[in-house]
N, C-alpha and C. Protein backbone atom coordinates (compact mmCIF):
# COMPACT_ATOMS: atom_id res chain seq x y z
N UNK A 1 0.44 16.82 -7.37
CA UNK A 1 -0.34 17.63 -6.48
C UNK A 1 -1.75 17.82 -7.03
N UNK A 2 -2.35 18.22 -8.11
CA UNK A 2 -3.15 18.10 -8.96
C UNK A 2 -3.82 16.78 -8.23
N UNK A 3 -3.29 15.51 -8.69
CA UNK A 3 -4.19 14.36 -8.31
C UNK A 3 -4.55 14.53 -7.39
N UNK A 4 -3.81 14.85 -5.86
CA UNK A 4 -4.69 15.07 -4.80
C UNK A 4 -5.69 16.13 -4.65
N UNK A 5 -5.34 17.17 -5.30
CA UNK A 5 -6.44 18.07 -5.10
C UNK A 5 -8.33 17.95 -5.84
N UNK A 6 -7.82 16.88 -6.92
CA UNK A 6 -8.76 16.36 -7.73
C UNK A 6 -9.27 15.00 -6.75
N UNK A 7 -8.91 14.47 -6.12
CA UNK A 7 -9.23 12.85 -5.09
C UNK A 7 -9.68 14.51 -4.07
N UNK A 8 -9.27 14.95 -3.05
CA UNK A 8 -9.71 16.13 -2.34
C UNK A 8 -11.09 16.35 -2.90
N UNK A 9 -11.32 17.02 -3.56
CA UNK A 9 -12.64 17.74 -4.46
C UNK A 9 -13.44 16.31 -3.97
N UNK A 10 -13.19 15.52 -5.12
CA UNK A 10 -14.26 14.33 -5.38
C UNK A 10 -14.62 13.98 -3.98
N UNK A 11 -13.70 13.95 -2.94
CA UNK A 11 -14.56 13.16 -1.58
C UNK A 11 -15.11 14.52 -0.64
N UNK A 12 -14.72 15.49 -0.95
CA UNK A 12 -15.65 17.06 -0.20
C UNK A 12 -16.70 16.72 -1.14
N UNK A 13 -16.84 16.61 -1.98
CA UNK A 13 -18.30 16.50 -3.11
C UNK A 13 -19.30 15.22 -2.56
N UNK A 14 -18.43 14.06 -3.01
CA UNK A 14 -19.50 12.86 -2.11
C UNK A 14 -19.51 13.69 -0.55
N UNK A 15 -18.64 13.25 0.05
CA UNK A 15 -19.36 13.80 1.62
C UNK A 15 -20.53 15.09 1.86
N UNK A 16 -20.68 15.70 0.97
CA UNK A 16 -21.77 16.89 0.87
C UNK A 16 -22.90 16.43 0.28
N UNK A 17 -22.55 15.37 -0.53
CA UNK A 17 -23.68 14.73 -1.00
C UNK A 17 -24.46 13.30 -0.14
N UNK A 18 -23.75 13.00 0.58
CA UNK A 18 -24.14 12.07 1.45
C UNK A 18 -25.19 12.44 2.84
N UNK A 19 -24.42 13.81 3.21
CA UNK A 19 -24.08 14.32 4.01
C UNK A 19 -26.16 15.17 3.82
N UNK A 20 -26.21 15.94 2.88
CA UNK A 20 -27.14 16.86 2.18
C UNK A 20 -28.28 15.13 2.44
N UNK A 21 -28.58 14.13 2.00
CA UNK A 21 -29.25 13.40 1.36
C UNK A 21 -29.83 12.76 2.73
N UNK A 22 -28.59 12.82 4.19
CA UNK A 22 -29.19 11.74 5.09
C UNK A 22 -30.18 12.95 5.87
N UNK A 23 -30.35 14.15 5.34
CA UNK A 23 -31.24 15.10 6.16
C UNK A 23 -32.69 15.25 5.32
N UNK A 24 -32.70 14.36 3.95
CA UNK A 24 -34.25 14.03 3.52
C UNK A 24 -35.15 13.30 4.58
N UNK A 25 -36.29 13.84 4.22
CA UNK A 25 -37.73 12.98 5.26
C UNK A 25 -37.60 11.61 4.74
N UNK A 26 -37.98 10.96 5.95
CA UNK A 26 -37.65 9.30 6.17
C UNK A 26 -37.18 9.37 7.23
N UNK A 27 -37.76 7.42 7.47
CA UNK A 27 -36.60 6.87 8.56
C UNK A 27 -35.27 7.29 8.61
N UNK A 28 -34.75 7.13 9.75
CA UNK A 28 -32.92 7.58 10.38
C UNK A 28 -32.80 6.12 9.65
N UNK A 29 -31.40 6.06 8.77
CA UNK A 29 -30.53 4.75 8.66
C UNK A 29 -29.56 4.14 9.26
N UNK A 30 -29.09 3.07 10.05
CA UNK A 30 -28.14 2.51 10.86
C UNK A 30 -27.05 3.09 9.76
N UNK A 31 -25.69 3.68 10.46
CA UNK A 31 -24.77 4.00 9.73
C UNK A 31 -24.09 2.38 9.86
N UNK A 32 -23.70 2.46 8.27
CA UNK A 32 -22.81 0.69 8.01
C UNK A 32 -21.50 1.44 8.17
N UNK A 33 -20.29 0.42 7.90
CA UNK A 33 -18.95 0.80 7.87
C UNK A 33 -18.68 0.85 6.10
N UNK A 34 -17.74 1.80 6.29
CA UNK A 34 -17.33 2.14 5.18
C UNK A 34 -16.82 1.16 4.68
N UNK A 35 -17.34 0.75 3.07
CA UNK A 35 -17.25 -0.33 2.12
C UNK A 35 -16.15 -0.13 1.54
N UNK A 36 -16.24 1.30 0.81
CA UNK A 36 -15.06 1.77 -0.70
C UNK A 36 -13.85 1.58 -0.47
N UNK A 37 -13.47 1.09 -1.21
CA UNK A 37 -11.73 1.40 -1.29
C UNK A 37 -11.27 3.14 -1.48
N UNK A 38 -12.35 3.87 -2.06
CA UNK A 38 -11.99 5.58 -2.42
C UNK A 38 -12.04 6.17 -1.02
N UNK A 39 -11.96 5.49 -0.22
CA UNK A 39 -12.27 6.48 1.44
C UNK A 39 -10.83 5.66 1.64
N UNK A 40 -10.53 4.99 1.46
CA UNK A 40 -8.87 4.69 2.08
C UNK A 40 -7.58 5.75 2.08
N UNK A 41 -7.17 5.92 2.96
CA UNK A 41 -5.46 6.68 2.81
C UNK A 41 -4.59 5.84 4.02
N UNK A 42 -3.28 6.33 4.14
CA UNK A 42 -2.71 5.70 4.98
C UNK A 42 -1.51 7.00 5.17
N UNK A 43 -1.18 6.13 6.49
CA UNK A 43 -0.48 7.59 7.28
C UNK A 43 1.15 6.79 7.49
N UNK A 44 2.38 7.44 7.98
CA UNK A 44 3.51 7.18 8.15
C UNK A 44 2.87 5.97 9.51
N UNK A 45 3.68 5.32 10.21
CA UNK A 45 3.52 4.22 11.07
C UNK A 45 4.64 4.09 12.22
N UNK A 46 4.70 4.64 12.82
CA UNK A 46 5.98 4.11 13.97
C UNK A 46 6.26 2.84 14.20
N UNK A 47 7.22 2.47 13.98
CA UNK A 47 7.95 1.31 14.76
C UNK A 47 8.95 0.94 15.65
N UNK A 48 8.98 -0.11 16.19
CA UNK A 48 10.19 -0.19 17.10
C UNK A 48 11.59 0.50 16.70
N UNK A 49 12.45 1.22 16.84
CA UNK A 49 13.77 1.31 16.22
C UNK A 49 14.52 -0.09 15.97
N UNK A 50 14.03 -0.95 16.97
CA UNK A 50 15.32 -2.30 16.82
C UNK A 50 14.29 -2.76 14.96
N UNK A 51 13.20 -2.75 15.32
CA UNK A 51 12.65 -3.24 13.65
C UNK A 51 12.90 -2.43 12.90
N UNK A 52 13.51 -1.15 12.68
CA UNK A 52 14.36 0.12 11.54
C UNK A 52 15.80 -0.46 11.31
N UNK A 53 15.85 -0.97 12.50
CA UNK A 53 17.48 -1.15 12.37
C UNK A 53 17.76 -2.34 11.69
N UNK A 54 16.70 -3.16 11.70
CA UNK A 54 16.71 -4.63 11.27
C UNK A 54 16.55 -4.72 9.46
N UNK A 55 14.76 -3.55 9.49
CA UNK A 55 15.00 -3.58 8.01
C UNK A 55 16.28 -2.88 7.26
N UNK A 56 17.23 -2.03 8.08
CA UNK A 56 18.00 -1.26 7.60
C UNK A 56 19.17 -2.37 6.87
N UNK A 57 19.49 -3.03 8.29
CA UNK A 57 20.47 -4.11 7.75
C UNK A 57 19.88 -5.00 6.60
N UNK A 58 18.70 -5.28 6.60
CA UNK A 58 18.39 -6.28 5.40
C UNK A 58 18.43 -5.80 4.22
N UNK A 59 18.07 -4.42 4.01
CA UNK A 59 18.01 -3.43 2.33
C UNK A 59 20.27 -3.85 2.23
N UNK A 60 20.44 -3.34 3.49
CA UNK A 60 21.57 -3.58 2.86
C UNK A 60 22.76 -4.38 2.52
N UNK A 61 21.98 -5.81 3.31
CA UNK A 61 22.44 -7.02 3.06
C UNK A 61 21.94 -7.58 2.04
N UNK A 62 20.77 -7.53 1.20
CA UNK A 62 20.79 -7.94 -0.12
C UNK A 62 21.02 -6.96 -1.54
N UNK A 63 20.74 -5.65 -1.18
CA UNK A 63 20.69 -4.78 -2.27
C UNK A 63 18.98 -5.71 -3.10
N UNK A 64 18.46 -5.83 -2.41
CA UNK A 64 17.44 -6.15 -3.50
C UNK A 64 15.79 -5.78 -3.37
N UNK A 65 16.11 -4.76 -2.54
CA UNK A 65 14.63 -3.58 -2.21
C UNK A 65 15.34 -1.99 -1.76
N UNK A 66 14.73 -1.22 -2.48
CA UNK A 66 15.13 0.46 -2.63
C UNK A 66 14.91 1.06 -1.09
N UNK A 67 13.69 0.37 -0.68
CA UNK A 67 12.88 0.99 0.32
C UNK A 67 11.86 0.10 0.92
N UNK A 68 11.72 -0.09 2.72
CA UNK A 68 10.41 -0.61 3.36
C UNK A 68 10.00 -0.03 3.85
N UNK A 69 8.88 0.93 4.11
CA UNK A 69 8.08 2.05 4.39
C UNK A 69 7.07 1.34 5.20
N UNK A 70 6.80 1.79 6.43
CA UNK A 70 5.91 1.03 7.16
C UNK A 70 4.43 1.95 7.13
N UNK A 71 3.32 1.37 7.03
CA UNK A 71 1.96 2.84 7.26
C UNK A 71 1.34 1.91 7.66
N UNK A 72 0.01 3.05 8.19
CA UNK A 72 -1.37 2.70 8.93
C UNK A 72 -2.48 3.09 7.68
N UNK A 73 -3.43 2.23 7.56
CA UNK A 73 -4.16 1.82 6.64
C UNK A 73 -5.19 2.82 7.41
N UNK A 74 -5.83 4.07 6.87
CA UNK A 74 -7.30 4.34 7.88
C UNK A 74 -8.29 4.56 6.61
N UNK A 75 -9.53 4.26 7.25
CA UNK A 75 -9.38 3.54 8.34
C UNK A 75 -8.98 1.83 7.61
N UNK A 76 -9.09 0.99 8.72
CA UNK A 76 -8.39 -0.94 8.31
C UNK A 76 -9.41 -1.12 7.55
N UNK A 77 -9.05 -1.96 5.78
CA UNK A 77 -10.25 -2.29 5.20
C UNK A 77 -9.39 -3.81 4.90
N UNK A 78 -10.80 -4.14 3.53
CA UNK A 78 -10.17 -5.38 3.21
C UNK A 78 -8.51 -5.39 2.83
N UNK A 79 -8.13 -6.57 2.29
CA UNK A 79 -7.03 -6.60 1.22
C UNK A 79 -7.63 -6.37 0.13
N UNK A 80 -8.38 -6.67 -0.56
CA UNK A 80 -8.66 -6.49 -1.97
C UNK A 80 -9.16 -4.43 -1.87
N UNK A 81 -9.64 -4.26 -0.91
CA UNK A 81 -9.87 -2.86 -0.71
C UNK A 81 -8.72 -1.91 -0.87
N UNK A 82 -7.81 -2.32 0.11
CA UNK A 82 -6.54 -1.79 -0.21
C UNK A 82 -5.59 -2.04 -1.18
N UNK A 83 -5.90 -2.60 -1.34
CA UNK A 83 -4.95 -2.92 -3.01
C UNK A 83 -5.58 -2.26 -4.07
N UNK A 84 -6.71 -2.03 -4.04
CA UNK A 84 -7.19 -1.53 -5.45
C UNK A 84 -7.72 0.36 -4.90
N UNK A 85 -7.50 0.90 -3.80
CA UNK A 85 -7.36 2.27 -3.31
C UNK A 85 -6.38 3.15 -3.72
N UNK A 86 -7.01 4.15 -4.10
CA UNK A 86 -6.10 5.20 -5.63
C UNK A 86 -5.72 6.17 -4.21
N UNK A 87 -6.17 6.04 -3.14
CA UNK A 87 -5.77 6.79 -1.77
C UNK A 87 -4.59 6.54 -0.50
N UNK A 88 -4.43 4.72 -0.88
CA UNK A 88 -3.38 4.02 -0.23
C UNK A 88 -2.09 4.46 -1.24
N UNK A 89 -2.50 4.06 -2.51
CA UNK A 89 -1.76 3.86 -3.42
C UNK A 89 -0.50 5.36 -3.53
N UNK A 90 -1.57 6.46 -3.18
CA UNK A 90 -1.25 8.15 -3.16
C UNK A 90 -0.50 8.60 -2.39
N UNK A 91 -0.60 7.85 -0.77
CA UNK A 91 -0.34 8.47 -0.22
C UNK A 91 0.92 7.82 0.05
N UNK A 92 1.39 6.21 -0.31
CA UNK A 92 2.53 5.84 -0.47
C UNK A 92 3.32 6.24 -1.16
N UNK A 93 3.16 6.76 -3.04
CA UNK A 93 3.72 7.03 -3.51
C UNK A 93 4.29 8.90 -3.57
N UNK A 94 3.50 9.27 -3.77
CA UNK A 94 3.17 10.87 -3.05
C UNK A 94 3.70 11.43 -4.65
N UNK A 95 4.82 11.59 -5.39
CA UNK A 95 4.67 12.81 -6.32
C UNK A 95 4.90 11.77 -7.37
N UNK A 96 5.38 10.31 -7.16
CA UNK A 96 5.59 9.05 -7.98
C UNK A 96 4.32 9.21 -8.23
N UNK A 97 3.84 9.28 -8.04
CA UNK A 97 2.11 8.68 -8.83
C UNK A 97 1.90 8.87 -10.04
N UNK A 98 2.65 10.16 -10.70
CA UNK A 98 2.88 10.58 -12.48
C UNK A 98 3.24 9.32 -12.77
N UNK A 99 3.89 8.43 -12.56
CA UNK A 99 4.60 7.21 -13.52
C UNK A 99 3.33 6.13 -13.44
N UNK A 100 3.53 5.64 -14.57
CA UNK A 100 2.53 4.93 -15.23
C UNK A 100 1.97 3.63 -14.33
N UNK A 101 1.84 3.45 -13.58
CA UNK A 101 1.14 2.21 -11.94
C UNK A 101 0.19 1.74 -12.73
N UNK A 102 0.74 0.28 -12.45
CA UNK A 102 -0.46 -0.67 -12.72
C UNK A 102 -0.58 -1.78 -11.81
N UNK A 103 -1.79 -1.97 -11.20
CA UNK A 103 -2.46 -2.61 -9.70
C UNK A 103 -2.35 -4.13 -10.77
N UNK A 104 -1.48 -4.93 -9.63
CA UNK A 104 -1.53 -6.20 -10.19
C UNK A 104 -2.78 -7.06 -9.40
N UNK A 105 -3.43 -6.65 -8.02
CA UNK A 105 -4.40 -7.02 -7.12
C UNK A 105 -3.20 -7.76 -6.23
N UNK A 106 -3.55 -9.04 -5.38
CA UNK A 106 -3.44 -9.65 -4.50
C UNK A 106 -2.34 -11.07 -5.57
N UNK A 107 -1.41 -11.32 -4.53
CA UNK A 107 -0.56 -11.90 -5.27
C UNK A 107 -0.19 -13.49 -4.25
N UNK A 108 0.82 -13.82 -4.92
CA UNK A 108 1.52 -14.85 -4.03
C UNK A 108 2.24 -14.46 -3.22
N UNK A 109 2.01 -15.04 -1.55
CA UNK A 109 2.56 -14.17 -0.65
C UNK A 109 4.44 -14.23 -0.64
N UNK A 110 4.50 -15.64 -1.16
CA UNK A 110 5.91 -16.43 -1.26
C UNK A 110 6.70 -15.70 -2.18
N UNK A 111 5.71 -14.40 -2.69
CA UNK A 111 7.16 -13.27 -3.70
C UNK A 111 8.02 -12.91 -2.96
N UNK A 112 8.13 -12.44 -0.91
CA UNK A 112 8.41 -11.93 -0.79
C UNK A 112 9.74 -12.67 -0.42
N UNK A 113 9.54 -13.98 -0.17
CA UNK A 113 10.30 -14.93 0.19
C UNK A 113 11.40 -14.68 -1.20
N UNK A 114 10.89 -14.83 -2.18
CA UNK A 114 12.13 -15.24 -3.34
C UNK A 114 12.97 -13.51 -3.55
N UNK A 115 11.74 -12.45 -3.43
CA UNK A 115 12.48 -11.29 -3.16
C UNK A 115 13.77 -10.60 -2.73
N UNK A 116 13.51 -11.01 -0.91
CA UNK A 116 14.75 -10.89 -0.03
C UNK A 116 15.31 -12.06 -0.27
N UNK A 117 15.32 -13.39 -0.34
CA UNK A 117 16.20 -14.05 -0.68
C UNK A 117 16.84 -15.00 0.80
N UNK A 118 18.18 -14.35 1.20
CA UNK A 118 18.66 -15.24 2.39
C UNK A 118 18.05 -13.41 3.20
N UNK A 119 17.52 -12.76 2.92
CA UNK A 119 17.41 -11.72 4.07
C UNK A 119 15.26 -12.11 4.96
N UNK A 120 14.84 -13.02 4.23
CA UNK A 120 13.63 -13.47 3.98
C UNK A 120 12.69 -13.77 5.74
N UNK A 121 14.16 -14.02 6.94
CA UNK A 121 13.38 -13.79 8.27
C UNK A 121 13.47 -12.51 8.25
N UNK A 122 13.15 -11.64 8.06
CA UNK A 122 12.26 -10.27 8.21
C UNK A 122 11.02 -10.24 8.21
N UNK A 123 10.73 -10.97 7.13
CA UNK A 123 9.51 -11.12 7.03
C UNK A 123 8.89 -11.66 8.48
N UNK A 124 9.44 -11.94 9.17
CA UNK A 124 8.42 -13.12 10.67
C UNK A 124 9.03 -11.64 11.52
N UNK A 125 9.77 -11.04 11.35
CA UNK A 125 10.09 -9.64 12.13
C UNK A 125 8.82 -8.66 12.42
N UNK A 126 8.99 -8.36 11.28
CA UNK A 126 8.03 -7.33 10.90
C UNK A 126 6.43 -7.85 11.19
N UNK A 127 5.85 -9.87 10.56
CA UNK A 127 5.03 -9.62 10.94
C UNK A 127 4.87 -9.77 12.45
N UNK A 128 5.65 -10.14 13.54
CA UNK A 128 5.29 -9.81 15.09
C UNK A 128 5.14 -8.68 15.19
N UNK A 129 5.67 -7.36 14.52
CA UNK A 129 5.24 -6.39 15.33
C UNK A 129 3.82 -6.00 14.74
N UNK A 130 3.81 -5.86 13.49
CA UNK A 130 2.36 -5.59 12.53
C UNK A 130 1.53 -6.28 12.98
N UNK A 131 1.13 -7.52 13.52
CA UNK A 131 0.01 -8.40 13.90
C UNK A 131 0.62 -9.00 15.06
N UNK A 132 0.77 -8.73 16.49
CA UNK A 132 1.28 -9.72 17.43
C UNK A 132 0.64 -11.06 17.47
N UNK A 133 -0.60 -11.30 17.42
CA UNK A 133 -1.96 -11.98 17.50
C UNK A 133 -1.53 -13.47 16.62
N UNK A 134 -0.89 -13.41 15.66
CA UNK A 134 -0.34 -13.87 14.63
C UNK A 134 -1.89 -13.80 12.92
N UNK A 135 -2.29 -12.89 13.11
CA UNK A 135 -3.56 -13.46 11.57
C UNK A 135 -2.61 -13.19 10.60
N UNK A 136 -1.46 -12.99 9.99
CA UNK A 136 -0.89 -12.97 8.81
C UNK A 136 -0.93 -12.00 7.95
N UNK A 137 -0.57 -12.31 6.59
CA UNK A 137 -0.76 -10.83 5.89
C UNK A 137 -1.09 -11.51 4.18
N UNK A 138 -1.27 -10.34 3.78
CA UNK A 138 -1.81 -10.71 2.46
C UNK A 138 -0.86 -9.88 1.78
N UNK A 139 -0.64 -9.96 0.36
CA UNK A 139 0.14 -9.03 -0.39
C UNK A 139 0.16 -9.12 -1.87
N UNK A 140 0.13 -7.51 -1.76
CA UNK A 140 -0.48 -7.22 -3.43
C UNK A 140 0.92 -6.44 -3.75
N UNK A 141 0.44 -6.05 -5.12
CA UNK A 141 1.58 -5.63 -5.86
C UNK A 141 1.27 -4.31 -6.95
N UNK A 142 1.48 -3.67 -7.48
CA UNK A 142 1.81 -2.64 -8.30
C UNK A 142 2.89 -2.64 -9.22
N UNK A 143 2.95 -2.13 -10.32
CA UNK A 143 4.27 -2.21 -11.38
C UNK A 143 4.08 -0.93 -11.94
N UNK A 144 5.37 -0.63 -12.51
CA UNK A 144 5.58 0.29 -13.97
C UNK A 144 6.58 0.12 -14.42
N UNK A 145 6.60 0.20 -15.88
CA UNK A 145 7.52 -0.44 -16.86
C UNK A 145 7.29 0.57 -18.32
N UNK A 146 8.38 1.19 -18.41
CA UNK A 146 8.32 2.42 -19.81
C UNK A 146 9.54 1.64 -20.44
N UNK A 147 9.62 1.51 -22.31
CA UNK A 147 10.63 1.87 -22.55
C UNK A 147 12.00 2.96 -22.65
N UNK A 148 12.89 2.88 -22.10
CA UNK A 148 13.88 4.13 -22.29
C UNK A 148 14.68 3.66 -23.22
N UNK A 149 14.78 2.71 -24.16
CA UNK A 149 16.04 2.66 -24.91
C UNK A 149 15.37 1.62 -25.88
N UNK A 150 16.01 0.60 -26.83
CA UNK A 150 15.67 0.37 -27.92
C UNK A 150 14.97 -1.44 -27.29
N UNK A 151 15.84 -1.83 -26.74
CA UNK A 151 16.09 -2.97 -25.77
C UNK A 151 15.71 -2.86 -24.37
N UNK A 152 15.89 -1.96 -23.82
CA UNK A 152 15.16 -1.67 -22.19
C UNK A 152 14.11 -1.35 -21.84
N UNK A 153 13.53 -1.83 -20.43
CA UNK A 153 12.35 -0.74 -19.93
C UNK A 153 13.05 -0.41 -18.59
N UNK A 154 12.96 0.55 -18.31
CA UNK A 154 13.37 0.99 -17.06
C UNK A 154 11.94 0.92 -16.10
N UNK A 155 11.55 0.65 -14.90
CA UNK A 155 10.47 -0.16 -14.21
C UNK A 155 10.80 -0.09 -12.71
N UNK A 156 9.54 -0.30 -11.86
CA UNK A 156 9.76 -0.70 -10.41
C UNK A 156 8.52 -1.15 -10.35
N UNK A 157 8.74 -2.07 -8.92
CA UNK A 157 7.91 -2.69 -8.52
C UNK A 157 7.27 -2.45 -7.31
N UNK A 158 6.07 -2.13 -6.63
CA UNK A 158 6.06 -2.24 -5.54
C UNK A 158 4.99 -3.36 -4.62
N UNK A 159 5.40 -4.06 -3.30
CA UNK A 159 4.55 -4.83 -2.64
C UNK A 159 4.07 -4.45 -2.16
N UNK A 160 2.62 -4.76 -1.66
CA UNK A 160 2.21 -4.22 -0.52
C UNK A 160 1.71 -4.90 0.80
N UNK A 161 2.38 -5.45 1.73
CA UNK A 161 2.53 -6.43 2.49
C UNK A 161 1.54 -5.90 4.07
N UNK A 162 0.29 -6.49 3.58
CA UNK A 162 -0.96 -5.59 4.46
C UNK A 162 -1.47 -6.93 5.51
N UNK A 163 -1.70 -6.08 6.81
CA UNK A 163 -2.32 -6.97 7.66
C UNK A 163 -3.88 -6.58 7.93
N UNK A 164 -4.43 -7.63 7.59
CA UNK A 164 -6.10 -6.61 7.72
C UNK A 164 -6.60 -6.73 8.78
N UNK A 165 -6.15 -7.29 9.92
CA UNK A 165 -6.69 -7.34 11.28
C UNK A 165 -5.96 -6.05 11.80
N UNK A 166 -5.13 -5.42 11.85
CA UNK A 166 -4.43 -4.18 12.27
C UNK A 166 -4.45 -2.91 11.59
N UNK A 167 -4.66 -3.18 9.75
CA UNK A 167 -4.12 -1.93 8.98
C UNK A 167 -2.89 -1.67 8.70
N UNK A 168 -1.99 -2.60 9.38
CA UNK A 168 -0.50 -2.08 9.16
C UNK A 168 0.07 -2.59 7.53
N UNK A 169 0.73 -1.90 7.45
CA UNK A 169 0.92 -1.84 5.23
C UNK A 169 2.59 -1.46 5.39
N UNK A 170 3.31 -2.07 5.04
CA UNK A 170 4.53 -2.37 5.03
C UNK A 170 4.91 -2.37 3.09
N UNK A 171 5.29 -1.51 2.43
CA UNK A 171 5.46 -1.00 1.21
C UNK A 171 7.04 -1.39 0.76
N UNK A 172 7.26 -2.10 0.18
CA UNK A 172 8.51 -2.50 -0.38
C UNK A 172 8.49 -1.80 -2.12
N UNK A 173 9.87 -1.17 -2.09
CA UNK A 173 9.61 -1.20 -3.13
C UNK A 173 10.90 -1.30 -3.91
N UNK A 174 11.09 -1.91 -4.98
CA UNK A 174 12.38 -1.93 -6.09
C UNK A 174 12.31 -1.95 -7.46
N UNK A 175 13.66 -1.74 -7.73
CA UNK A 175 13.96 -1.43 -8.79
C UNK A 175 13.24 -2.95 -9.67
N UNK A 176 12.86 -2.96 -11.00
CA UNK A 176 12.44 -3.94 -11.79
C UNK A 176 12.67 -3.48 -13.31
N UNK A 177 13.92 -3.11 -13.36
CA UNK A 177 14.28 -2.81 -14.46
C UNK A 177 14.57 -3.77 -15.20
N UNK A 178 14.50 -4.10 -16.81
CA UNK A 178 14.44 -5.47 -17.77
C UNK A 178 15.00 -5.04 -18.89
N UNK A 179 15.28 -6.32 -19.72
CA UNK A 179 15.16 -6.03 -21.53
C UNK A 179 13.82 -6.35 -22.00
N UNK A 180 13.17 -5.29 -22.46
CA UNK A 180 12.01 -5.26 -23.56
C UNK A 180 11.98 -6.42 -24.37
């Protein structure tokens, strides 16, 4: 809670400062679109029920993802934007964020393929509804990995399976527990 109230502060502070600076003498400036990845968050996402019901059966036809969380990217930025946003990242994880996250950037999209495994048409599921249009998706990744034992790290992984023509962010996430 802390982190958000500290990300909170910092963007009431820039926006007052932005805000204070465009009322100096001078020319008016064309407002551009927002560049930063620090203005990113993302919100819960509705979907079809038949696509709930679909990812439902697939978590539990492979056992090999915890969770697929569907969100809306606001506002839609790049992939590399959203992947490296401490605001996407926040608002997916929400009180997880204490554990130690480390942004792997933009990955191979074909993880997700070896991921699910034989559950892997989901993937063409999900992206018809996320992008009807067909532009595809990009996908990044996140990790954490602590030792708990002499030989172990206990760990998860998460994807982040983003369409940047829509904003839609489809969050997988599992267990990635190992031997040290």
């Amino acid at each position: 809670m802390k982190v958000q109230s500290v990300l909170f502060s910092v963007i009431v502070a820039l926006s007052v400062a932005v805000v204070g600076s465009s009322h100096a003498a001078g020319p008016a400036r064309p407002s551009s679109p927002i560049a930063s990845q620090d203005w990113l968050t993302a919100d819960p996402l509705e979907i079809p029920a038949t696509l709930q019901a679909q990812i439902n059966a697939a978590i539990a036809a492979c056992h090999c993802v915890e969770s697929i969380a569907p969100w809306q990217v606001i506002p839609t930025g790049t992939a590399a934007q959203v992947f490296s946003s401490p605001g996407v990242l926040f608002a997916v994880l929400d009180l997880d964020v204490q554990l130690p996250w480390a942004a792997a950037g933009q990955i191979n999209p074909g993880a997700l393929n070896v991921l699910l495994g034989s559950q892997a048409g989901l993937i063409n599921q999900i992206s018809a509804v996320a992008d009807p249009s067909g532009g595809g998706f990009k996908l990044g990744a996140y990790r954490w990995s602590h030792p708990t034992a002499p030989d172990f790290c206990s760990g998860e992984t998460l994807y982040f399976m983003y369409f940047e023509r829509t904003g839609a962010l489809f969050a997988f996430r599992f267990d990635s527990s190992h031997e040290c």
